[in-house]
C-alpha atoms as a PDB file:
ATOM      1  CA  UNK A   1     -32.328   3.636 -30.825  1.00  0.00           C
ATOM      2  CA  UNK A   2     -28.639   2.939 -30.011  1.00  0.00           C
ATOM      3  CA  UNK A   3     -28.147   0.672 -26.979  1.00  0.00           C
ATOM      4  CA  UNK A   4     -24.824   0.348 -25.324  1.00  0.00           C
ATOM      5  CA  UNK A   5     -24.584  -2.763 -24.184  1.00  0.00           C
ATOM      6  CA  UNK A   6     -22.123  -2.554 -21.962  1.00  0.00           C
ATOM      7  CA  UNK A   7     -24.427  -0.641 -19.482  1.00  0.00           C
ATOM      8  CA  UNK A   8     -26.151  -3.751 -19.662  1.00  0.00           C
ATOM      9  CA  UNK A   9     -23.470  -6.169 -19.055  1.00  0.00           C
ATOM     10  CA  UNK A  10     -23.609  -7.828 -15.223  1.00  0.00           C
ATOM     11  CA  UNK A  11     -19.858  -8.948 -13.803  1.00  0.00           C
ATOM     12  CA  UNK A  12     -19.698 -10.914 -11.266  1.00  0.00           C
ATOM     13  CA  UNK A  13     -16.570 -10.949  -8.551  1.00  0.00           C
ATOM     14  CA  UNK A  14     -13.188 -12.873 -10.009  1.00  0.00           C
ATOM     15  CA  UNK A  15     -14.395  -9.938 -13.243  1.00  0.00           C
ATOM     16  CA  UNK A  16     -14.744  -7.296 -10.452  1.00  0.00           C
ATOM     17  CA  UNK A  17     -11.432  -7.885  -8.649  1.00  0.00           C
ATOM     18  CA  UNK A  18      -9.548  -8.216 -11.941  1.00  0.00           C
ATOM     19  CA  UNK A  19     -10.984  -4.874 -13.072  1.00  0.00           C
ATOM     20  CA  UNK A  20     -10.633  -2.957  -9.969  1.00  0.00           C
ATOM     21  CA  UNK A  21      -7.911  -4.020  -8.441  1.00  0.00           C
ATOM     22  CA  UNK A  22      -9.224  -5.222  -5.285  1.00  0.00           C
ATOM     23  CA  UNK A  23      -9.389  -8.087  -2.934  1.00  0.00           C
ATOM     24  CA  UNK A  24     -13.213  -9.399  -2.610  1.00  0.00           C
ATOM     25  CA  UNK A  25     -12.659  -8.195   1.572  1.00  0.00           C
ATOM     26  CA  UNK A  26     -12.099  -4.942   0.514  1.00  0.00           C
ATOM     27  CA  UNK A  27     -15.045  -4.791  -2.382  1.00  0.00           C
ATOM     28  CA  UNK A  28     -17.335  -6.000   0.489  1.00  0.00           C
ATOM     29  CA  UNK A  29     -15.683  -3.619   3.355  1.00  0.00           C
ATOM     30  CA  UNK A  30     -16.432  -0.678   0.558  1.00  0.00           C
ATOM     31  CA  UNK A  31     -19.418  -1.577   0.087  1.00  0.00           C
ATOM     32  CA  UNK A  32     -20.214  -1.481   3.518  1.00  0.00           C
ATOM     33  CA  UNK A  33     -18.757   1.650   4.335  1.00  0.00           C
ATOM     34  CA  UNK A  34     -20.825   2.890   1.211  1.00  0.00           C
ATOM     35  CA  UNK A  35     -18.184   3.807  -0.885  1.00  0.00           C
ATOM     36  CA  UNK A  36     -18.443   1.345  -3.456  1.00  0.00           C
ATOM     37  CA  UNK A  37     -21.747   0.151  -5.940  1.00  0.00           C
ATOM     38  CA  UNK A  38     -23.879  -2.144  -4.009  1.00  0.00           C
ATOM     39  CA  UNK A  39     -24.426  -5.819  -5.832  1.00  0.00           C
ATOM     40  CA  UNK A  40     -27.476  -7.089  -6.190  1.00  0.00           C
ATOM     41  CA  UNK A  41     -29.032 -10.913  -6.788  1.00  0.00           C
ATOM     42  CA  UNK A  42     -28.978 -12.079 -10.442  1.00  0.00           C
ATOM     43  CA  UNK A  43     -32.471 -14.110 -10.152  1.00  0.00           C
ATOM     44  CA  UNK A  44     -34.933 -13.407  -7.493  1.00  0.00           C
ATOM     45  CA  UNK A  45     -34.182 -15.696  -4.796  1.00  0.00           C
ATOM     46  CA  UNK A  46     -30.609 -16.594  -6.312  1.00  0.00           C
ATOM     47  CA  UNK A  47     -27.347 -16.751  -4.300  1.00  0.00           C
ATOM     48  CA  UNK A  48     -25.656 -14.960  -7.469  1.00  0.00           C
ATOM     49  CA  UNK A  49     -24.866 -11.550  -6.709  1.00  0.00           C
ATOM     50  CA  UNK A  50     -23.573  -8.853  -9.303  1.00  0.00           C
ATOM     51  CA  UNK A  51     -23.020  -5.234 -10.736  1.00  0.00           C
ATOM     52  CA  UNK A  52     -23.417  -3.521 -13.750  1.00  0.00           C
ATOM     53  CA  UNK A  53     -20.186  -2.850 -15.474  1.00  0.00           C
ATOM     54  CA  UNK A  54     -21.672   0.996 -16.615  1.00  0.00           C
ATOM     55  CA  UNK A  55     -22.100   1.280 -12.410  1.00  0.00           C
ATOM     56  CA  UNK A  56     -18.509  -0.108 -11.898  1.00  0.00           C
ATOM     57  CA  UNK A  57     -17.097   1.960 -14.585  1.00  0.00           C
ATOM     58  CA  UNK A  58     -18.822   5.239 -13.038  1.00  0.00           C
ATOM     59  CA  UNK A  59     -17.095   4.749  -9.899  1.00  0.00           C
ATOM     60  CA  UNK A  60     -14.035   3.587 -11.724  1.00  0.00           C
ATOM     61  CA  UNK A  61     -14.072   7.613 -13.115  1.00  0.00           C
ATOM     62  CA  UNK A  62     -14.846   8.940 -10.501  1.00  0.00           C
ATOM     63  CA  UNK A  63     -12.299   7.570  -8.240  1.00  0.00           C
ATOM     64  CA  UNK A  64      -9.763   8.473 -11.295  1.00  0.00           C
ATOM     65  CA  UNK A  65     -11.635  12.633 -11.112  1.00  0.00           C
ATOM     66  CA  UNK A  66     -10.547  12.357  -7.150  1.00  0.00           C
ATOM     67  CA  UNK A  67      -6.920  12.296  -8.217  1.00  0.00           C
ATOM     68  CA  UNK A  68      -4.830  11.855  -5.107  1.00  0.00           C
ATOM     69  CA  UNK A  69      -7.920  12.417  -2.751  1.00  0.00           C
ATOM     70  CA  UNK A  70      -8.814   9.504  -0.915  1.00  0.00           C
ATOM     71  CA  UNK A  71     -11.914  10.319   0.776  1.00  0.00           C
END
């Protein structure tokens, strides 16, 4: 069984704003608008809060498939 790992791999936000190009307001403010994966907590009952890099990279594509179309 081949695993990728990356679709395993949890970044956190100074990776996520590096990656994406994005301020951590405007993460949050698409996340909130539901445009953009939602985080979740790293351990149960944590204050750590991440995403999956296979999640991040999905929207990544998808936002590339969209072209010039920003809706």
């Amino acid at each position: 069984m081949v695993v990728n790992l990356n679709s395993l791999r949890v970044i956190r936000m100074a990776e996520l704003t590096e990656k994406v190009a994005l301020q951590p307001s405007t993460v949050y403010a698409l996340v909130q608008a539901g445009k953009f994966p939602v985080p979740f907590k790293i351990a149960p009952g944590g204050r750590a809060s991440g995403w999956l890099l296979s999640d991040i990279e999905d929207w990544m594509r998808s936002r590339a498939d969209q072209g010039g179309n920003h809706e």
